[in-house]
Protein backbone atom coordinates (compact mmCIF):
# COMPACT_ATOMS: atom_id res chain seq x y z
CA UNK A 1 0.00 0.00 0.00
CA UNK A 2 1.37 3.07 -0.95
CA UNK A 3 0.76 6.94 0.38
CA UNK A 4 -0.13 8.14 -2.74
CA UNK A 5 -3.20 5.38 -2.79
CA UNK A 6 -3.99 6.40 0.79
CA UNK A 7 -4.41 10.08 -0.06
CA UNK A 8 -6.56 9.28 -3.44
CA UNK A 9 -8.59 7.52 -0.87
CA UNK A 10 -9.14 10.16 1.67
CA UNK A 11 -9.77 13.11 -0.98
CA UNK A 12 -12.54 10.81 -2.09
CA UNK A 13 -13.68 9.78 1.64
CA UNK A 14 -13.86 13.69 1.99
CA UNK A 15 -16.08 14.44 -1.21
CA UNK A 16 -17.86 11.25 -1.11
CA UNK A 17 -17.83 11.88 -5.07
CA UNK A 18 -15.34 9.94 -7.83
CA UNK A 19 -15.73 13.33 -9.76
CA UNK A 20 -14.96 15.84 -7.35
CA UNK A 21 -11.96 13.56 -5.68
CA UNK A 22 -10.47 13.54 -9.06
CA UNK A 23 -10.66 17.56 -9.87
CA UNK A 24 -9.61 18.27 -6.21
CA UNK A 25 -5.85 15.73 -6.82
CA UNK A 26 -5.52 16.87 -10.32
CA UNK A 27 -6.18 12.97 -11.92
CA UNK A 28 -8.53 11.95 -14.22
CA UNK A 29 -12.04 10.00 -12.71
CA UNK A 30 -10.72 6.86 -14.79
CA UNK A 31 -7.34 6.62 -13.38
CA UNK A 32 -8.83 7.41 -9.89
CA UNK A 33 -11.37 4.68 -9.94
CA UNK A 34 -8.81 2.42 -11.15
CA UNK A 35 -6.50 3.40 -8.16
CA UNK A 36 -9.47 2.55 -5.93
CA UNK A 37 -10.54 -0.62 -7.54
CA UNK A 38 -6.60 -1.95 -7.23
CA UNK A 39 -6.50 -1.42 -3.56
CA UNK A 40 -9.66 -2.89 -2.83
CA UNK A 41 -8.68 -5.92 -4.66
CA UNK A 42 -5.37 -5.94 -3.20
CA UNK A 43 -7.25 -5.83 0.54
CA UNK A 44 -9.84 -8.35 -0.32
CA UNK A 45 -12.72 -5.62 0.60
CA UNK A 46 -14.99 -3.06 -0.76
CA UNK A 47 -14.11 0.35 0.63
CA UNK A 48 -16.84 2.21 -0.90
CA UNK A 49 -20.90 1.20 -1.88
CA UNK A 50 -20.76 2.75 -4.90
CA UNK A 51 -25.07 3.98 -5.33
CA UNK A 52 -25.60 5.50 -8.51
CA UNK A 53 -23.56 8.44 -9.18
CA UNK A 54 -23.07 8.38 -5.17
CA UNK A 55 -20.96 6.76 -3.00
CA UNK A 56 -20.93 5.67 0.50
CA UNK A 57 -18.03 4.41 3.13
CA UNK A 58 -18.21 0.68 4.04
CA UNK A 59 -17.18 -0.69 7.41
CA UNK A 60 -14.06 -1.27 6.05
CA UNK A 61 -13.14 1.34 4.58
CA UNK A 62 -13.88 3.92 7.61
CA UNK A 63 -10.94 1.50 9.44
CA UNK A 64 -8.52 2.34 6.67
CA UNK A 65 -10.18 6.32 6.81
CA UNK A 66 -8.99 6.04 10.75
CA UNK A 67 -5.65 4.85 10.30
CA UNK A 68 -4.82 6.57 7.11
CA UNK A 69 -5.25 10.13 8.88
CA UNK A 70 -2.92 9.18 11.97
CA UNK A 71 -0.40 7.74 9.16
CA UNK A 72 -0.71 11.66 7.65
CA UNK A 73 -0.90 12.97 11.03
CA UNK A 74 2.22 11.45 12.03
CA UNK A 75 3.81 12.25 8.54
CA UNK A 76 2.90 15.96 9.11
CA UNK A 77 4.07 15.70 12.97
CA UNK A 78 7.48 14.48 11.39
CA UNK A 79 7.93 17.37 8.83
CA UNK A 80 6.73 19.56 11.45
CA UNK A 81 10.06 18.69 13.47
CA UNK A 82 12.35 18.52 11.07
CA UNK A 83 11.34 21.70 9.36
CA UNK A 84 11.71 23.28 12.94
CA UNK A 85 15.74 21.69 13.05
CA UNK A 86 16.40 23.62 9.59
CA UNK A 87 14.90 26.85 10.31
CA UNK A 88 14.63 27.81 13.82
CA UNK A 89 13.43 31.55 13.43
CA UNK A 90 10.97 30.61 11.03
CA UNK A 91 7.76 29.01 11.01
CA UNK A 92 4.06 29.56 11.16
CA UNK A 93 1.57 30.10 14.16
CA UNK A 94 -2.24 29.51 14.17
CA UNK A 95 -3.84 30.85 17.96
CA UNK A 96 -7.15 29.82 18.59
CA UNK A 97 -8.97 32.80 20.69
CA UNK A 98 -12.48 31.89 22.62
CA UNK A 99 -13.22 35.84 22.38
CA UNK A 100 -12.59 39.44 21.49
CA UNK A 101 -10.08 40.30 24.29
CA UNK A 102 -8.03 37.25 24.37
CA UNK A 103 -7.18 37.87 20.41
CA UNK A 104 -6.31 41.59 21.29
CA UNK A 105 -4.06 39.63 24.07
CA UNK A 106 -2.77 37.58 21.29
CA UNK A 107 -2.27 40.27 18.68
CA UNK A 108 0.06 42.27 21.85
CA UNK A 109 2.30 39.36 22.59
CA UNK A 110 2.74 38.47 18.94
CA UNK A 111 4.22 42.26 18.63
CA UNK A 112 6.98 41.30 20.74
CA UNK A 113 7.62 37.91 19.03
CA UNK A 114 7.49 39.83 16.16
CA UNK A 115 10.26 42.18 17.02
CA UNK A 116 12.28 38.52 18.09
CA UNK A 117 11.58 36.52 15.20
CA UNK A 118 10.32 38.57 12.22
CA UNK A 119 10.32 35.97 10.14
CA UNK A 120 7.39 34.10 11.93
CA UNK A 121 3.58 33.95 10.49
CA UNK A 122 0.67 34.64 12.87
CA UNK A 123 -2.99 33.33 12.22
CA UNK A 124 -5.50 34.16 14.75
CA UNK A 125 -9.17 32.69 14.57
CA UNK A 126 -11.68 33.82 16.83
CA UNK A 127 -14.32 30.89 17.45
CA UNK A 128 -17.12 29.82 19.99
CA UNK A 129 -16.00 26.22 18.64
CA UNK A 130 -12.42 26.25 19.35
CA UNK A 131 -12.30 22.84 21.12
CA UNK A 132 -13.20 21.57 17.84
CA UNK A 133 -10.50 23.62 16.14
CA UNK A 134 -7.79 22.00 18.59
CA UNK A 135 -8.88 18.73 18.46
CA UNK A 136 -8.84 18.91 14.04
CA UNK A 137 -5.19 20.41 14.66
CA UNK A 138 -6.81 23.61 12.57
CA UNK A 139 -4.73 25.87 15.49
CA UNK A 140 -1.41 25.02 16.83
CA UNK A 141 -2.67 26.73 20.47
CA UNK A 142 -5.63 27.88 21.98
CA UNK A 143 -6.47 31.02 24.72
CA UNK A 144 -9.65 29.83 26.16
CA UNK A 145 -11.43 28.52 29.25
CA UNK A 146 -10.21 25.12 30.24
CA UNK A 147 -11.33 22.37 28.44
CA UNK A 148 -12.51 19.12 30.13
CA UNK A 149 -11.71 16.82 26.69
CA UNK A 150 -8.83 13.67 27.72
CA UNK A 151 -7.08 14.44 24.10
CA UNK A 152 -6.17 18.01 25.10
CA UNK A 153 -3.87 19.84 27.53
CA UNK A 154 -4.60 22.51 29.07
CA UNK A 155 -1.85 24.84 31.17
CA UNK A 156 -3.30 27.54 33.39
CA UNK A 157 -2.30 31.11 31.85
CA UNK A 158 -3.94 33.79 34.66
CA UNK A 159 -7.69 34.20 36.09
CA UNK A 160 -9.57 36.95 34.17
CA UNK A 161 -11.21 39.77 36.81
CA UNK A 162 -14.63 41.73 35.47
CA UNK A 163 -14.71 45.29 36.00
CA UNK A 164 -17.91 48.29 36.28
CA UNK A 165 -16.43 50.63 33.67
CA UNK A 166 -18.68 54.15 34.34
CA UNK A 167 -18.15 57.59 32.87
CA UNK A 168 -17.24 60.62 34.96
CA UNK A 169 -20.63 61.69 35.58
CA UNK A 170 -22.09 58.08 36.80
CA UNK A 171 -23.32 58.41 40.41
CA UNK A 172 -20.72 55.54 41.00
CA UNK A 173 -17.54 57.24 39.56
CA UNK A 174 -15.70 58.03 42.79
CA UNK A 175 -16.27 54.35 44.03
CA UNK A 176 -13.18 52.36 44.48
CA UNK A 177 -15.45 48.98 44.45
CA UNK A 178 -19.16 48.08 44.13
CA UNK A 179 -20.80 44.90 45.40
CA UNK A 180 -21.75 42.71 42.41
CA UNK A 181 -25.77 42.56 43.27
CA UNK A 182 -25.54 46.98 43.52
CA UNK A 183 -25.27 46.30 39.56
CA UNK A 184 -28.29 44.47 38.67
CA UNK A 185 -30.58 48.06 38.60
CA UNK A 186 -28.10 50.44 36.88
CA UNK A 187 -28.77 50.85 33.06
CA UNK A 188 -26.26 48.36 31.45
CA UNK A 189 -24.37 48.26 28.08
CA UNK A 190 -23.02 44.57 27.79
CA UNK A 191 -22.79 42.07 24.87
CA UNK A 192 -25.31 39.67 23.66
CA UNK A 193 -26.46 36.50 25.49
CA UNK A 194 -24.22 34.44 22.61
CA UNK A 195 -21.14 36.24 24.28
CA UNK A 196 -18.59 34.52 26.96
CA UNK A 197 -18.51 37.78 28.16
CA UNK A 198 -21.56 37.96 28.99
CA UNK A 199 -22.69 34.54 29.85
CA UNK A 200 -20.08 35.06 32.87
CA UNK A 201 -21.63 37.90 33.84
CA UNK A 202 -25.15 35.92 33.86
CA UNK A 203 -24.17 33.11 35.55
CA UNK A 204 -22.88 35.27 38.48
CA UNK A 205 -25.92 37.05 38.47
CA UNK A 206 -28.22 34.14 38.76
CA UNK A 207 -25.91 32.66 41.28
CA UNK A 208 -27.17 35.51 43.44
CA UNK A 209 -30.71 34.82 42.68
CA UNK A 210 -31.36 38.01 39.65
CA UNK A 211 -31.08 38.29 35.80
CA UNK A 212 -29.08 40.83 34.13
CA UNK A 213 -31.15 42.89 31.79
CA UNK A 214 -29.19 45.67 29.76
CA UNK A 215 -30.38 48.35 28.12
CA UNK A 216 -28.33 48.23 24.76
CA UNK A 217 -26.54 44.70 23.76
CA UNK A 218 -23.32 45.21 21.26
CA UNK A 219 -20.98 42.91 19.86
CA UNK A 220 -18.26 45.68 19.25
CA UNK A 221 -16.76 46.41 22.43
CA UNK A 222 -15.47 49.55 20.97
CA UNK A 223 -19.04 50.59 20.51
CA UNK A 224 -19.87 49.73 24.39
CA UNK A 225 -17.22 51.72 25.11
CA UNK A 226 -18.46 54.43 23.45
CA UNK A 227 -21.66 54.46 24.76
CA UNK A 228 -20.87 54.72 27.75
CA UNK A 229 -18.27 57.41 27.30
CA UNK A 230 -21.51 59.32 26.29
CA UNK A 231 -22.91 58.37 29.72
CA UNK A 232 -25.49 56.15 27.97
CA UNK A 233 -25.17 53.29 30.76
CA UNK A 234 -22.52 51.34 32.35
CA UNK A 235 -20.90 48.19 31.45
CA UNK A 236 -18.77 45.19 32.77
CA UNK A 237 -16.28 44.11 30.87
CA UNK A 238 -13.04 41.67 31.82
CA UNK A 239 -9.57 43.75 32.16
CA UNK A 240 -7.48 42.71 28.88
CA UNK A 241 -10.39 44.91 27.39
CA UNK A 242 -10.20 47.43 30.13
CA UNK A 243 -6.84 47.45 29.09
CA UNK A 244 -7.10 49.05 25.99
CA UNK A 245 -6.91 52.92 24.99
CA UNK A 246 -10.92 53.01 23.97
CA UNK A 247 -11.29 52.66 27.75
CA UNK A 248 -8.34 55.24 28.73
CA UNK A 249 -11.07 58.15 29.53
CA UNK A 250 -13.76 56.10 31.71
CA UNK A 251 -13.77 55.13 35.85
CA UNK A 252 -12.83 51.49 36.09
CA UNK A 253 -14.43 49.94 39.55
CA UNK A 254 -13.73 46.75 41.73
CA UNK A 255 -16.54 44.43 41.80
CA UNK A 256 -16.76 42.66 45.05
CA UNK A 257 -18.84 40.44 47.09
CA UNK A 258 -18.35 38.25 44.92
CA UNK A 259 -15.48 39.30 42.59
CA UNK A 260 -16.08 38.07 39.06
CA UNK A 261 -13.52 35.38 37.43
CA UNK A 262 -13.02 33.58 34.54
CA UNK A 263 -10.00 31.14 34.33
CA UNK A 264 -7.84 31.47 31.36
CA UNK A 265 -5.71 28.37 29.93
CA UNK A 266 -3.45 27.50 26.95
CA UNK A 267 -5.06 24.75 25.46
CA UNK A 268 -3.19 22.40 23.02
CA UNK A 269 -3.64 18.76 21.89
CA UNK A 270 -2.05 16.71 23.69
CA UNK A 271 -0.14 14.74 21.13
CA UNK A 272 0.36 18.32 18.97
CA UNK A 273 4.44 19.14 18.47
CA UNK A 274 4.88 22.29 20.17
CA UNK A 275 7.33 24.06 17.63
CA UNK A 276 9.25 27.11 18.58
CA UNK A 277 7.38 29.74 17.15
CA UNK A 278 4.35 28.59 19.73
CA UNK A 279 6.92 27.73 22.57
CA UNK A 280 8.29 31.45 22.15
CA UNK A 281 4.98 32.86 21.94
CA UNK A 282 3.93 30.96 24.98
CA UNK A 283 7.15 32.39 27.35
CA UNK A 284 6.11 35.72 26.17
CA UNK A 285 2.81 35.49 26.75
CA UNK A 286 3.60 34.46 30.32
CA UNK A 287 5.89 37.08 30.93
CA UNK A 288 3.39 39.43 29.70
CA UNK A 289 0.80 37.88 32.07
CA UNK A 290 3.44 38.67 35.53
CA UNK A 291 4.08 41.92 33.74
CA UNK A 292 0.35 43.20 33.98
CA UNK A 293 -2.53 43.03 36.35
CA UNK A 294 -4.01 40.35 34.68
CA UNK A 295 -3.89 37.71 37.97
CA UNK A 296 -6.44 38.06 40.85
CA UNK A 297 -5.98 38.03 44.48
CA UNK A 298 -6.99 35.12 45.99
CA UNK A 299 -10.32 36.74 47.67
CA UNK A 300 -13.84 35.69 47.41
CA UNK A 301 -14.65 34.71 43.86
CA UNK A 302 -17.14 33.31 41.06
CA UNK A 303 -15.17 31.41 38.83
CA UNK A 304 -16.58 30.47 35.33
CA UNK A 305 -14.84 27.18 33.93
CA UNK A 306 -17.45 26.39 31.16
C-alpha cells in the first residue's frame, strides 16, 4: 500500500464523489477509480458502496479512513520537526482565541515575538467552537477557558477579573469597588447572550438569585465603550479589554462580594508538536501575564470554567 493510494482515498472519503476527488488531486475519474478498484482488490474488501452516481463508506473502509489520517498525522508531525531543526526563526503560528479580548491579548504578545523573530507567520481565529478547532489540529494553540476533553492539555495562563467601567458623571464614579448585586438596577451596556462575556456575567448574576437585563446589547466592544463614554449606561467588561486605549477616559471599579472570574488556559492537543514559534509565543505570553494586572488576588470569587 502506498501513500499516494492512501491520499486518493481520503480526498474521495472527503467528497464522497469519484468526480470531485479527481478535480480536487488533479487525476482523471478513470485513473482514480482504477487506483481505488486496485486497492480494494489488493485488501480483499470493498471500501466504498458505490449507489448510482453516489458513493458511500463501508465498514471497512472507515478502518482504513482512521488509520490513514494518523499515518498523515504522524507524517505531518514528522515534517513539522524537522522543518523546525532547519529553520529555527521561522515558522508559522495559528492561535485559537475563545473571544474578542483574548485575540487583542494575542495580537500584543505576537508584537513582541514579532520584534524577536520577524520571520514568523501569525494566524489568529476567533471561534465559539475552538475545542473543535484544537482537536482537528486547525490551530497550533488555543487562549480559552479550560477544556474538560482527555485528548487536550490545558496549562493555566492567569484568572480573568470583570470590571464596572462608568463615565465621569455616573453616580458611582468616585467608588473604588461596588458589590456585584448593587449592579443588577443600573442601566447596562453589555454584549449579547451568545457572548462569553456575557454569559459570565449571567451566571454570576443568577448565582445571586437576579437576571441581568441591559439596556443596549453590542458585539463591538469599541461601541460599548463608546456608549458609555456618552454616559449612555454602564458596562462590565473583563480587564485585557479594560486594558485598551478606547477605555483610557472612563472610571474602572472593583466588583466585590463576589469578585467576578473567569479562568484562562493555553489549550493544546495533547499529542500536537509544540514548535518554537508557539513555545516562544507561549514564554512571552507568560511574561506578559506577571508583567500586567491580569492575575487576581486570591479573595472571594465566582469562577466560570465552562
Amino acid at each position: 500500500m502506498e501513500l499516494r493510494e492512501l491520499e486518493y482515498f481520503i480526498a474521495i472519503c472527503e467528497e464522497l464523489h469519484f468526480t470531485r476527488a479527481a478535480e480536487k488531486l488533479g487525476i482523471s475519474q478513470p485513473a482514480l477509480s482504477r487506483q481505488m478498484k486496485a486497492l480494494e482488490d489488493r485488501l480483499g474488501v470493498r471500501l466504498f458502496d458505490r449507489l448510482g452516481k453516489k458513493i458511500a463508506i463501508t465498514e471497512a473502509g472507515k478502518i482504513l479512513k482512521e488509520e490513514s489520517e494518523k499515518i498523515f498525522s504522524n507524517l505531518q508531525l514528522i515534517y513539522e520537526q524537522i522543518g523546525e531543526l532547519q529553520k529555527v526563526k521561522r515558522g508559522k503560528l495559528i492561535i485559537g482565541t475563545m473571544s474578542e479580548e483574548l485575540s487583542q491579548l494575542a495580537s500584543v504578545v505576537f508584537q513582541e515575538l514579532h520584534r524577536k523573530f520577524p520571520n514568523v507567520q501569525l494566524k489568529i481565529i476567533q471561534s465559539d467552537d475552538i475545542e473543535d478547532k484544537v482537536i482537528q489540529n486547525e490551530v497550533d494553540i488555543a487562549l480559552t477557558m479550560p477544556l474538560a476533553n482527555e485528548q487536550l492539555t490545558n496549562i493555566p495562563l492567569f484568572n480573568e477579573e470583570f470590571y464596572l467601567a462608568v463615565p465621569f458623571d455616573h453616580p458611582l464614579a468616585e467608588r473604588d469597588k461596588v458589590d456585584f448585586e448593587e449592579i443588577k438596577d443600573l442601566p447596562l451596556v453589555l454584549s449579547p447572550l451568545s457572548h462569553n462575556c456575557r454569559k459570565v456575567i449571567d451566571i454570576a448574576a443568577n448565582s445571586l438569585g437576579f437576571v441581568i437585563q441591559p439596556i443596549i446589547e453590542l458585539s463591538d466592544v469599541k461601541s460599548i465603550l463608546s456608549l458609555v463614554k456618552a454616559s449612555i449606561g454602564a458596562t462590565i467588561l473583563p480587564s485585557t479589554l479594560l486594558a485598551s486605549k478606547d477605555a483610557e477616559t472612563l472610571n474602572i471599579i472593583k466588583i466585590v462580594n463576589p469578585v467576578i472570574c473567569k479562568e484562562i488556559a493555553i489549550v493544546h492537543h495533547k499529542d500536537k508538536y509544540i514548535g518554537n514559534a508557539a513555545r516562544n509565543f507561549i514564554e512571552l505570553l507568560f511574561n506578559y501575564v506577571k508583567e500586567t494586572s491580569l492575575y487576581v488576588e486570591d479573595t472571594e470569587k465566582t469562577f466560570i470554567n465552562s
